[in-house]
C-alpha atoms as a PDB file:
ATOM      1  CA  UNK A   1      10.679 -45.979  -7.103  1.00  0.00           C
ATOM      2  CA  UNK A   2      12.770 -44.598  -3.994  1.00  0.00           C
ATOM      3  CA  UNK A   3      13.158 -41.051  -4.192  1.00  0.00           C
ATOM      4  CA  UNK A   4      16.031 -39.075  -4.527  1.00  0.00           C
ATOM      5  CA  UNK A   5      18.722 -38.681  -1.297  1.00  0.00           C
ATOM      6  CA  UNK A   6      22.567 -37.777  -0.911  1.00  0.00           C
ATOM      7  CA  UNK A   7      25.557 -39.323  -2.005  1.00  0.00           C
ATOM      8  CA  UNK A   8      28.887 -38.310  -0.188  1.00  0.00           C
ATOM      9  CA  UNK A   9      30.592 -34.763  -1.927  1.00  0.00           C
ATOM     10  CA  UNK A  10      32.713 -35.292  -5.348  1.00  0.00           C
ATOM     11  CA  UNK A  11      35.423 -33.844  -5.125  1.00  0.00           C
ATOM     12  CA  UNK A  12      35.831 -32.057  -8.885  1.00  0.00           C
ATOM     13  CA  UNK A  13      39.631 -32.768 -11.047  1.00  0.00           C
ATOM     14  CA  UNK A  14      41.044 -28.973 -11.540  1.00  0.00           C
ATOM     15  CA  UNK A  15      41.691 -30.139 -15.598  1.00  0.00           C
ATOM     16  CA  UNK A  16      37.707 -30.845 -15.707  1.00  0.00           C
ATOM     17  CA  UNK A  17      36.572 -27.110 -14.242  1.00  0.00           C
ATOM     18  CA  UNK A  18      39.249 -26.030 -16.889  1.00  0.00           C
ATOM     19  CA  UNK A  19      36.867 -27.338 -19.501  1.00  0.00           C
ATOM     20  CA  UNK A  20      33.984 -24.878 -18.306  1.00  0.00           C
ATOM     21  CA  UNK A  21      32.547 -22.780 -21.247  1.00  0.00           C
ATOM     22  CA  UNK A  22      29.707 -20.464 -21.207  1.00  0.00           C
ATOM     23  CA  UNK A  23      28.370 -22.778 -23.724  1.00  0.00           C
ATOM     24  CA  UNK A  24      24.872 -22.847 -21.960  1.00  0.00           C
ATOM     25  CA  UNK A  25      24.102 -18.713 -22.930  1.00  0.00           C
ATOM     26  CA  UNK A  26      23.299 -20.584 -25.680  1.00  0.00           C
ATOM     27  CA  UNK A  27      20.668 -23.135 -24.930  1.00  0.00           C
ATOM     28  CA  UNK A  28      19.604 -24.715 -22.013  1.00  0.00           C
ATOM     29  CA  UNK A  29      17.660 -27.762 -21.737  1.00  0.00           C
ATOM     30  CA  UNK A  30      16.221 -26.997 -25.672  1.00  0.00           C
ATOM     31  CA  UNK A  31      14.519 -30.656 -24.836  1.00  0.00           C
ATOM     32  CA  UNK A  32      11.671 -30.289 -28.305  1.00  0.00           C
ATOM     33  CA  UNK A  33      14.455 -28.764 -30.680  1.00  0.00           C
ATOM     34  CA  UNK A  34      16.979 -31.966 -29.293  1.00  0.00           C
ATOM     35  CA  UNK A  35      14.015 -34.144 -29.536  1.00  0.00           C
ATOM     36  CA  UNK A  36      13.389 -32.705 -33.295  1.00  0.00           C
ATOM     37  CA  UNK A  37      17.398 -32.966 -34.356  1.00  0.00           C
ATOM     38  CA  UNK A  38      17.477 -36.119 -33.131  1.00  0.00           C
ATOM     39  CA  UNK A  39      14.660 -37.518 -34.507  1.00  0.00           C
ATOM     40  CA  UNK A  40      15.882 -35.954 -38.187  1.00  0.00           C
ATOM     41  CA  UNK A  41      19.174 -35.934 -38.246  1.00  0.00           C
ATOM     42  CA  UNK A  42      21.120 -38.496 -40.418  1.00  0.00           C
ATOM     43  CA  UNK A  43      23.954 -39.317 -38.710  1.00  0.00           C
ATOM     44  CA  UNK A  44      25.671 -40.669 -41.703  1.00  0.00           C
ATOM     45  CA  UNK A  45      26.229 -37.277 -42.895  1.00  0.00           C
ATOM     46  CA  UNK A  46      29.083 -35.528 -41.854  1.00  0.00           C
ATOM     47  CA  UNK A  47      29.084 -32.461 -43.638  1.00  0.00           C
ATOM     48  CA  UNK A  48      27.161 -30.428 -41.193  1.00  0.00           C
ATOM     49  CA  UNK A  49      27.326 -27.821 -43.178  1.00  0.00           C
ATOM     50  CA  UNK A  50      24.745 -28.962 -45.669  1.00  0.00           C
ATOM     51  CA  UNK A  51      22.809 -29.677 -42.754  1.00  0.00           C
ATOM     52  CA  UNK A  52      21.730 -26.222 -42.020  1.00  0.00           C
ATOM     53  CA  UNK A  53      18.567 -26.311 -44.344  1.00  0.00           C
ATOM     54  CA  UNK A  54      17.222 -29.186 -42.547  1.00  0.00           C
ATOM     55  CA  UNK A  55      17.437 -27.018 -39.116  1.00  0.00           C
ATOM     56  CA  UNK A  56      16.130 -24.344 -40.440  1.00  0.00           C
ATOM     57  CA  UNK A  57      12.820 -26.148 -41.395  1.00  0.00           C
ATOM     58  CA  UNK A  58      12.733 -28.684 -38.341  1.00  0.00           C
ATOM     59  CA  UNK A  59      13.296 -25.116 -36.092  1.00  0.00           C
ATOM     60  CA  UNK A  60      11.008 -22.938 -38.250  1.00  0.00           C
ATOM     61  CA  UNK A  61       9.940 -21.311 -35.198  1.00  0.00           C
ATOM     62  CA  UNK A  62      13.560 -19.616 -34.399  1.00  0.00           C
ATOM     63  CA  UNK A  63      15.448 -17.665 -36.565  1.00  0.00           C
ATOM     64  CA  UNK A  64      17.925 -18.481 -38.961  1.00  0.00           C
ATOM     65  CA  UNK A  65      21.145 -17.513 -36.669  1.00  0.00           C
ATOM     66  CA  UNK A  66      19.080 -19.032 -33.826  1.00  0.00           C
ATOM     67  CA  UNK A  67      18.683 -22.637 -35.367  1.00  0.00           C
ATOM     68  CA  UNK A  68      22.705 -22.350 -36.568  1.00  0.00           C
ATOM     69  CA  UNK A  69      23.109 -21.342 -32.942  1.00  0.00           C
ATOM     70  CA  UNK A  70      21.247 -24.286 -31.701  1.00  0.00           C
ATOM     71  CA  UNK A  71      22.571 -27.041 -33.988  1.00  0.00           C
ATOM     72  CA  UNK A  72      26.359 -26.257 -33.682  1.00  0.00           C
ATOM     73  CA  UNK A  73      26.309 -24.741 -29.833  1.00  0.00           C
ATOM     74  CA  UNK A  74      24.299 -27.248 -28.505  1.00  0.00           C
ATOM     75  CA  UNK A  75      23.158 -30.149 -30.410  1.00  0.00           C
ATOM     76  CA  UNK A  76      26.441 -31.605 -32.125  1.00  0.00           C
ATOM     77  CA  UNK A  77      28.411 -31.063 -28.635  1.00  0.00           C
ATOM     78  CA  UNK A  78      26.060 -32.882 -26.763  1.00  0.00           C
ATOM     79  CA  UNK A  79      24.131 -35.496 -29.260  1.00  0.00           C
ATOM     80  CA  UNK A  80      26.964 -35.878 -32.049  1.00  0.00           C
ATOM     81  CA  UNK A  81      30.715 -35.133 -30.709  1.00  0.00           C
ATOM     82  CA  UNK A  82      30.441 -36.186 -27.170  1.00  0.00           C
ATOM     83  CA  UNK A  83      30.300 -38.178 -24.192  1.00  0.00           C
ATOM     84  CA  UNK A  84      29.301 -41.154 -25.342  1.00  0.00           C
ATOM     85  CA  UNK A  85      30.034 -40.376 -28.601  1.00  0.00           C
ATOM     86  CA  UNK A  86      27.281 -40.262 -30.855  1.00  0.00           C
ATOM     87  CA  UNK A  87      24.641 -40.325 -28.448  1.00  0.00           C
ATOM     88  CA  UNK A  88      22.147 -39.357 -30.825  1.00  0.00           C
ATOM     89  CA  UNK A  89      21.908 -43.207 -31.453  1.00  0.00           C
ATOM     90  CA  UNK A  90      21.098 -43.931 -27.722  1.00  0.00           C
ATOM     91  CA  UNK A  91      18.352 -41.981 -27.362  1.00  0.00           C
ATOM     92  CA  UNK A  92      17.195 -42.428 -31.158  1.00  0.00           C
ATOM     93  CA  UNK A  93      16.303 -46.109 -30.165  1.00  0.00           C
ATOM     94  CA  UNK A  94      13.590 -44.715 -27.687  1.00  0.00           C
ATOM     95  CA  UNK A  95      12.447 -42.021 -30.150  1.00  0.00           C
ATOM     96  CA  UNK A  96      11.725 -44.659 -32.922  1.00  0.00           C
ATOM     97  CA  UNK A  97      10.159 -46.236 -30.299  1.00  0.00           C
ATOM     98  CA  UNK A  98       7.362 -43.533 -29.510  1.00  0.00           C
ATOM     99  CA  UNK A  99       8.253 -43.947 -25.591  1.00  0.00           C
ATOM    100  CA  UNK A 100       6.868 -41.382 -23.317  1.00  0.00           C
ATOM    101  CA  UNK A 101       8.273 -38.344 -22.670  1.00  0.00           C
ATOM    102  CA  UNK A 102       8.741 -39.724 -18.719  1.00  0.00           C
ATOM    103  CA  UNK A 103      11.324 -41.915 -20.134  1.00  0.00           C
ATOM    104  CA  UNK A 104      12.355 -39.577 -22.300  1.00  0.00           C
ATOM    105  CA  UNK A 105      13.647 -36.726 -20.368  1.00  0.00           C
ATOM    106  CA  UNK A 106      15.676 -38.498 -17.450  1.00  0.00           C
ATOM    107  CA  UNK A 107      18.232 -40.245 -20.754  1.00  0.00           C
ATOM    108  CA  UNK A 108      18.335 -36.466 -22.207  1.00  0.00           C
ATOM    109  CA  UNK A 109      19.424 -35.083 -19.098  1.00  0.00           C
ATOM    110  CA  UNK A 110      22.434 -37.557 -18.520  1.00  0.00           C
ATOM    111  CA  UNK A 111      23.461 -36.632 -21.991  1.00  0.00           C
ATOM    112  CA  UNK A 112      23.323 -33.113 -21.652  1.00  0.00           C
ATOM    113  CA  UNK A 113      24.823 -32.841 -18.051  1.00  0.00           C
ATOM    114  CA  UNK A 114      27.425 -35.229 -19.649  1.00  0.00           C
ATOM    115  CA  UNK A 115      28.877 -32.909 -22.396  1.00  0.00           C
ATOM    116  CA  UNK A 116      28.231 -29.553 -20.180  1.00  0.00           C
ATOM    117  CA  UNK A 117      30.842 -29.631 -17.234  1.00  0.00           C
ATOM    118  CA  UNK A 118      29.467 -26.869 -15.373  1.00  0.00           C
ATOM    119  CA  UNK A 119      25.853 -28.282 -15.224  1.00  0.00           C
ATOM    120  CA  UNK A 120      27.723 -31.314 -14.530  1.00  0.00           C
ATOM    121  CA  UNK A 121      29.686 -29.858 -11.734  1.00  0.00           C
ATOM    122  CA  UNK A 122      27.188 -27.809 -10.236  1.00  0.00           C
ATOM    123  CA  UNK A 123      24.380 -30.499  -9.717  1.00  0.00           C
ATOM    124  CA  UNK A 124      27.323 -33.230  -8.437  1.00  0.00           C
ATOM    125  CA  UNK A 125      29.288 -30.723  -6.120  1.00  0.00           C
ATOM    126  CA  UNK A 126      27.022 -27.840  -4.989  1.00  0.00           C
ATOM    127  CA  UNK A 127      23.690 -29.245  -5.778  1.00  0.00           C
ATOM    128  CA  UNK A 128      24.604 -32.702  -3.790  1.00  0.00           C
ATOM    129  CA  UNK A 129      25.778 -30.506  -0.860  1.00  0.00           C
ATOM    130  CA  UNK A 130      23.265 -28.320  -0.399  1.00  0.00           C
ATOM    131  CA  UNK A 131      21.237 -31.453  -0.636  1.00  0.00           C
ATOM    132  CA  UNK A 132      22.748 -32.682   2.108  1.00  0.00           C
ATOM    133  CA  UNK A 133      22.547 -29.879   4.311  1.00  0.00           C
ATOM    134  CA  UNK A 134      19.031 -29.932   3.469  1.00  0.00           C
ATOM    135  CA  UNK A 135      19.205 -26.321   1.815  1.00  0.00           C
ATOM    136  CA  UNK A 136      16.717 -26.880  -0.834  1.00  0.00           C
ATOM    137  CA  UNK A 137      16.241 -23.186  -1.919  1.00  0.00           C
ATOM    138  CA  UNK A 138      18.504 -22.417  -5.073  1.00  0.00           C
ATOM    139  CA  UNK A 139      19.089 -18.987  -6.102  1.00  0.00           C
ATOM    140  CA  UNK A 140      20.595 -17.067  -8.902  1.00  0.00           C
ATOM    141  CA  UNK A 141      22.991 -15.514  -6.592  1.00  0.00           C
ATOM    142  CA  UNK A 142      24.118 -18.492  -4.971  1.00  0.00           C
ATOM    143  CA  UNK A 143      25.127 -19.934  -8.114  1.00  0.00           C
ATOM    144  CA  UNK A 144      27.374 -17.061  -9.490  1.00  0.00           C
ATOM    145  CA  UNK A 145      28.991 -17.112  -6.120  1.00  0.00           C
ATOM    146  CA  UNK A 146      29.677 -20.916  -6.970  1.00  0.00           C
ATOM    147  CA  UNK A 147      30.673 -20.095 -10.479  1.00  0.00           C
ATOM    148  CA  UNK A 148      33.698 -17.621  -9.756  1.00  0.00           C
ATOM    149  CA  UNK A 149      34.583 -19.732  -7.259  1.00  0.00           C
ATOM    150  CA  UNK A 150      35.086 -22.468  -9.973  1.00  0.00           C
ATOM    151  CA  UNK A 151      36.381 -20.220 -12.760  1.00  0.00           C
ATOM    152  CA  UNK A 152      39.056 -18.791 -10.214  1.00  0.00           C
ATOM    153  CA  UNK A 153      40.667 -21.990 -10.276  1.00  0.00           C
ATOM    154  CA  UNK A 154      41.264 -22.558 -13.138  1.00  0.00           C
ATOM    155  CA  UNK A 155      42.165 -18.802 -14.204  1.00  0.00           C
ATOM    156  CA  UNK A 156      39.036 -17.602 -15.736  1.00  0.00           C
ATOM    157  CA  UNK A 157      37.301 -14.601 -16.002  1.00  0.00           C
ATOM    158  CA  UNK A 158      34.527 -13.815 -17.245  1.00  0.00           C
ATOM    159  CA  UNK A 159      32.152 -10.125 -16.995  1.00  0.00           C
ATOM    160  CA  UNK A 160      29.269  -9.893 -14.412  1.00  0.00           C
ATOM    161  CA  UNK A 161      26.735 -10.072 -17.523  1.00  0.00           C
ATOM    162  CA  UNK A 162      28.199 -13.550 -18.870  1.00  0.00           C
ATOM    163  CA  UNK A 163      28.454 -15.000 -15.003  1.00  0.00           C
ATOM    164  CA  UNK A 164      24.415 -14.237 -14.488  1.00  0.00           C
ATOM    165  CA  UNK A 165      23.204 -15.598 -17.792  1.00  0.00           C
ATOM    166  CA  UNK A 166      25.437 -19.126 -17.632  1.00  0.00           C
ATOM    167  CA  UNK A 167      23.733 -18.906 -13.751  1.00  0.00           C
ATOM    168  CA  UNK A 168      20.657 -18.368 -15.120  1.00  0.00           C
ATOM    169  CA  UNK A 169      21.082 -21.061 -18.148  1.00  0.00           C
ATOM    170  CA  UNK A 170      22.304 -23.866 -14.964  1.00  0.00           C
ATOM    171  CA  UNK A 171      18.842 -23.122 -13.516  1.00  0.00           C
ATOM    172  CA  UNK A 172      16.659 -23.042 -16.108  1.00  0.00           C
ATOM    173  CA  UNK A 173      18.152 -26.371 -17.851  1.00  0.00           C
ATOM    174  CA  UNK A 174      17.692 -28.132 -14.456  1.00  0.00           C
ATOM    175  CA  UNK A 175      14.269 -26.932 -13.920  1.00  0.00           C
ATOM    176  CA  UNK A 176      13.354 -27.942 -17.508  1.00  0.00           C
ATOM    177  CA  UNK A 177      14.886 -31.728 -16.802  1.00  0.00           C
ATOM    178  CA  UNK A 178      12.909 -31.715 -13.182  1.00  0.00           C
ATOM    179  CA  UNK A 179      15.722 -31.429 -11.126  1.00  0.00           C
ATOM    180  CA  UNK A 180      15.032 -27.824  -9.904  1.00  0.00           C
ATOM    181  CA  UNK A 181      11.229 -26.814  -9.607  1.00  0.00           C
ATOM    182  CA  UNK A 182       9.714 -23.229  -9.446  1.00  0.00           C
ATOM    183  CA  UNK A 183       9.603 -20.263 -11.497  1.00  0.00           C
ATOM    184  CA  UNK A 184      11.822 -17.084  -9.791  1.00  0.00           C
ATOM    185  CA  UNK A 185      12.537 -18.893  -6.784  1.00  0.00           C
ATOM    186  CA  UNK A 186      13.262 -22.643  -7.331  1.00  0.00           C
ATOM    187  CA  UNK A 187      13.732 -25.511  -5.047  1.00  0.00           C
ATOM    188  CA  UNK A 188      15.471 -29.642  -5.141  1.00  0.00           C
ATOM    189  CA  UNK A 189      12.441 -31.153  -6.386  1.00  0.00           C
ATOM    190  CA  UNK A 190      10.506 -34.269  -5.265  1.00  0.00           C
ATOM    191  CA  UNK A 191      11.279 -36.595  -8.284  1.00  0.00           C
ATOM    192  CA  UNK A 192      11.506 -39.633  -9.626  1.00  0.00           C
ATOM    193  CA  UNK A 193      13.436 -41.558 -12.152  1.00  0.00           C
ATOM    194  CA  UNK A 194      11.209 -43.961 -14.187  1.00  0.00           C
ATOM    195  CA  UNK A 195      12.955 -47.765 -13.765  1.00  0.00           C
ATOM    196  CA  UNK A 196      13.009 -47.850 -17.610  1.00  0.00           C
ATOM    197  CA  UNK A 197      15.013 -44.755 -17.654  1.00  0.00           C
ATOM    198  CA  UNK A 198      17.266 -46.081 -15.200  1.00  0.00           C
ATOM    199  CA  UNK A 199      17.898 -49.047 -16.670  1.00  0.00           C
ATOM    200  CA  UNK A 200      18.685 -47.408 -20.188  1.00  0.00           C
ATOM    201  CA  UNK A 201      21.191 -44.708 -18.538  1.00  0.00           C
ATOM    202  CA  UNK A 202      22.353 -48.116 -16.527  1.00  0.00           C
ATOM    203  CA  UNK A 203      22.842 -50.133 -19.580  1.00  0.00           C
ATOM    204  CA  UNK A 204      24.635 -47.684 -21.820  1.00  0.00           C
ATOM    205  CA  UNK A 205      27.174 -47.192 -19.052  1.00  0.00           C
ATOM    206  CA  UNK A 206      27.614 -50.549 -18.807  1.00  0.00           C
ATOM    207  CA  UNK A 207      28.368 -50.268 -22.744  1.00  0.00           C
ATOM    208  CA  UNK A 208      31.288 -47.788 -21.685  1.00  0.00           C
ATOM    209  CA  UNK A 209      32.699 -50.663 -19.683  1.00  0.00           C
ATOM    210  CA  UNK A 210      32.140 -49.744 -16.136  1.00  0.00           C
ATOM    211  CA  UNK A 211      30.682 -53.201 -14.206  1.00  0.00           C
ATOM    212  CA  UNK A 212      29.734 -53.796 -11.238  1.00  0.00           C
ATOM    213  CA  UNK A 213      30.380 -52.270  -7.683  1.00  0.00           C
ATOM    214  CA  UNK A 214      32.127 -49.332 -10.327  1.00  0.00           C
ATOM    215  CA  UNK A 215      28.458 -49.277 -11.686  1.00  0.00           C
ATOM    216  CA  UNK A 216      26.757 -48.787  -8.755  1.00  0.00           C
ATOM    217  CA  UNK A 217      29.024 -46.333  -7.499  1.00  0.00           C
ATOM    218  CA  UNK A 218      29.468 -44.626 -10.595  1.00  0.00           C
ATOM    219  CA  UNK A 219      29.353 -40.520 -10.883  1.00  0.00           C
ATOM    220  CA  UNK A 220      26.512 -40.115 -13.180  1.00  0.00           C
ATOM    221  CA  UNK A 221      24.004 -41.491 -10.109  1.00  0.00           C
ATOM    222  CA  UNK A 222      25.061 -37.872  -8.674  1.00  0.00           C
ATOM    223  CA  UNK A 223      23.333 -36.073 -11.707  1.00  0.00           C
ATOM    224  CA  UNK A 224      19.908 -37.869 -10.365  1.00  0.00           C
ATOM    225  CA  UNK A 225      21.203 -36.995  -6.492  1.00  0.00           C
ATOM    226  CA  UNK A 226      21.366 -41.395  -5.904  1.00  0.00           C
ATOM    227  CA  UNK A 227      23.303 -42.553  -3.396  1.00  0.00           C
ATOM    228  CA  UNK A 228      25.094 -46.199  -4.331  1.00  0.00           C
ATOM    229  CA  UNK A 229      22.181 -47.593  -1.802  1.00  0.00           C
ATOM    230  CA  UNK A 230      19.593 -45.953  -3.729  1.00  0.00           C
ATOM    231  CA  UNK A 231      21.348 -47.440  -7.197  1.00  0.00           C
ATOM    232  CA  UNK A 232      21.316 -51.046  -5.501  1.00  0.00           C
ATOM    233  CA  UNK A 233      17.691 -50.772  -4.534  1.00  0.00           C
ATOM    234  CA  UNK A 234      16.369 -49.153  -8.277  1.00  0.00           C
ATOM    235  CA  UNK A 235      18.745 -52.284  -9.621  1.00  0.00           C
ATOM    236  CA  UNK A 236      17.344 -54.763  -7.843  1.00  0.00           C
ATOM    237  CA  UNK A 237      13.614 -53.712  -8.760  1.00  0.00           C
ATOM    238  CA  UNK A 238      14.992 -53.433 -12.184  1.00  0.00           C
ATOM    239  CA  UNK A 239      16.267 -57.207 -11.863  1.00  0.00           C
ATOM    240  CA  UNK A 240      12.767 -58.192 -11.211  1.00  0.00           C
ATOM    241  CA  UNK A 241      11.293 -56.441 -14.279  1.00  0.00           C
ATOM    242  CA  UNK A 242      13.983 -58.153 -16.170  1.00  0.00           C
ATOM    243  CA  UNK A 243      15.976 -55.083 -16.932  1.00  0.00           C
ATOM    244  CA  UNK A 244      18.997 -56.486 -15.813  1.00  0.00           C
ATOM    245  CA  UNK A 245      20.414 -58.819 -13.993  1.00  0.00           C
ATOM    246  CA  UNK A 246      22.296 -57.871 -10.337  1.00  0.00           C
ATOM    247  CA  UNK A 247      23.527 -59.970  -7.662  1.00  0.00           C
ATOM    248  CA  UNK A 248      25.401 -59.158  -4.673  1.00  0.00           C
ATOM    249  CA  UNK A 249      27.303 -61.678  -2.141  1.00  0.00           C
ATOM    250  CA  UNK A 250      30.177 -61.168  -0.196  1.00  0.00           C
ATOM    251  CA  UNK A 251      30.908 -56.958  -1.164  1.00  0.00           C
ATOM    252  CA  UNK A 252      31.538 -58.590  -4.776  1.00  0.00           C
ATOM    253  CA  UNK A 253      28.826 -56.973  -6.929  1.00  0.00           C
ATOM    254  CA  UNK A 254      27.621 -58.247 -10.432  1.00  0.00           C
ATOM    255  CA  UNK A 255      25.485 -56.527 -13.581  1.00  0.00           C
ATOM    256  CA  UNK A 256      24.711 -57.291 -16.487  1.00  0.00           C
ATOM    257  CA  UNK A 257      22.012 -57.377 -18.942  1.00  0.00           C
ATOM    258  CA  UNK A 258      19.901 -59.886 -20.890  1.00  0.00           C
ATOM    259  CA  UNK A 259      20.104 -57.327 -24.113  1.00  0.00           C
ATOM    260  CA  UNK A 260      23.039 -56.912 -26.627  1.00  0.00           C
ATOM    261  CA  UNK A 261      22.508 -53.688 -27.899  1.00  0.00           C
ATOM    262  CA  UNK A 262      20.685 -50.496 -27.516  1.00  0.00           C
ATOM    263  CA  UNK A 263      18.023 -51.726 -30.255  1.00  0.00           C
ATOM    264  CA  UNK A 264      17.089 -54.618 -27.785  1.00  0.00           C
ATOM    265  CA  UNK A 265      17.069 -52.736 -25.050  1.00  0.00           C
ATOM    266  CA  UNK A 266      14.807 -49.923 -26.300  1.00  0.00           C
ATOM    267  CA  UNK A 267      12.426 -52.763 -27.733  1.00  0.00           C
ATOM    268  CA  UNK A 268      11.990 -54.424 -23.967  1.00  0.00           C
ATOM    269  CA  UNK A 269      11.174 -51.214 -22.778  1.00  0.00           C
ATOM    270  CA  UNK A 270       8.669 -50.133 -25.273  1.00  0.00           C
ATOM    271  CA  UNK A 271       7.335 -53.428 -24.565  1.00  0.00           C
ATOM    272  CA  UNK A 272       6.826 -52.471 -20.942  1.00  0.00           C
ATOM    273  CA  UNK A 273       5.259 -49.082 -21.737  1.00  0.00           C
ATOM    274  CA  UNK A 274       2.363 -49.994 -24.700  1.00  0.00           C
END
C-alpha cells in the first residue's frame, strides 16, 4: 500500500467553520466505547432515552454522567444522526464480521472526522499544509493558534481553557486513529490504510452517489492525507483484489463495485481476512 503524501490545500466554506462546536471536550477518539455502542445498540429504537441503562452497563467502567456524556455527545452525533446517516450500520457489517481492528479503525475515523468539522477541518486544511511543507511536528500551541483563527471567522469566542482542551481533544483523537503519533510531542505519522478499509470507505461513498473522477478526487481522501494519484493507485490494487472495479481512458474515469450492499461488501472482506 503507497503511503500517505499531499493533496493540493482545501479551501474550507465559511457556513462549515460556522458549524464548529467544542463537541470534542467531550470525547475524542472513544474507539472501545464506539466499538461497544455499536456493537449493542438497536437501532430500531428511537427512544434514546430508555437507552441509558444499556450504556450504563456496556460503559460500566465510567460513571453514570460520563456514559450519558458519551452516548448523547459523541456516539448518536457521529454513529446515529450524521453524515451518512446512520452509520452505525456501516461499520456494524464489519463488527458482525469479527474483522480486525486494522480494518477497523481507518472506517471509524472517516466517520468521526465526518460528523466533527473541526477535526475535519484541521486534518484537511492545516494538517495537509503542514504536510506539504514537510512540517511534521504538531503542537498544542500551533493548533489553538489555528483554532481562533477559524472561530474568528465565523464570530466565535470561546475562553483560553475551552480553546486548549478542544486543541488537546484534535490531537489526542488523531493520535488514537494513527494519524498523529507520539505522546507530548507528536508528529504526521508513517501509516497506512489497509486496501479493505479503503475499499469500504470507497464503497460507501460511492453509496452517497459520488462516481468516478468525483470519487477519486473526493474530500474525504484528505482525512487519510491521499492525493487523487495516490486514490487511483490504492483503486487499481483494489481492482485486482476484486474490490472494485476502475478503469480509466481518455481523463473519463469509471468505479464501481461487484457488491450491492454493505452486507456483501463486509462478507468479501471478511473473506479476505480469515
Amino acid at each position: 500500500m503507497p503511503p500517505r503524501t499531499a493533496l493540493p490545500n482545501r479551501k474550507t466554506e465559511v457556513g462549515s467553520k460556522c458549524r464548529y462546536n467544542s463537541r470534542l471536550i467531550k470525547g475524542g477518539a472513544l474507539l472501545e466505547d464506539m466499538r461497544l455502542l455499536v456493537r449493542h445498540w438497536e437501532d430500531s429504537n428511537s427512544d434514546y432515552h430508555g437507552d441509558v441503562t444499556l450504556v450504563n452497563d456496556l460503559l460500566s467502567s465510567c460513571s453514570s454522567s460520563r456514559a450519558r456524556d458519551i452516548f448523547f455527545q459523541v456516539f448518536l452525533p457521529r454513529f446515529v444522526n450524521g453524515s451518512p446517516r446512520r452509520a452505525l450500520k456501516i461499520v456494524r457489517e464489519l463488527e458482525d464480521r469479527n474483522v480486525s481492528i486494522e480494518i477497523l479503525r481507518p472506517v471509524y475515523y472517516w466517520i468521526t472526522a465526518r460528523n466533527e468539522r473541526l477535526l475535519y477541518d484541521f486534518v484537511c486544511d492545516e494538517l495537509l499544509l503542514r504536510n506539504q511543507r514537510q512540517e511534521q511536528t504538531v503542537t498544542t500551541d500551533s493548533v489553538v493558534a489555528w483554532l481562533k483563527s477559524r472561530l474568528t471567522v465565523c464570530g466565535k469566542t470561546w475562553s483560553e481553557a475551552v480553546t486548549i482542551r478542544v486543541a488537546q481533544g484534535i490531537l489526542a483523537t488523531l493520535r488514537d486513529f494513527g494519524i498523529l503519533e507520539g505522546a507530548a510531542k507528536k508528529r504526521v505519522a508513517p501509516v497506512y490504510i489497509p486496501i479493505e478499509s479503503f475499499a469500504y470507505i470507497a464503497f460507501a461513498i460511492w453509496k452517497e452517489g459520488t462516481t468516478g473522477s468525483s470519487l477519486v478526487n473526493h474530500n474525504d481522501w484528505a482525512l487519510f492525507l491521499f492525493s487523487p494519484s495516490v486514490v487511483e493507485r490504492i483503486s487499481l490494487e483494489a481492482d485486482r483484489h476484486g474490490l472494485l472495479r476502475y478503469q480509466a481512458a481518455g481523463g473519463i474515469v469509471r468505479i464501481d463495485f461487484p457488491f450491492y450492499n454493505f452486507e456483501e461488501m463486509a462478507d468479501a472482506i471478511a473473506t479476505r481476512t480469515y
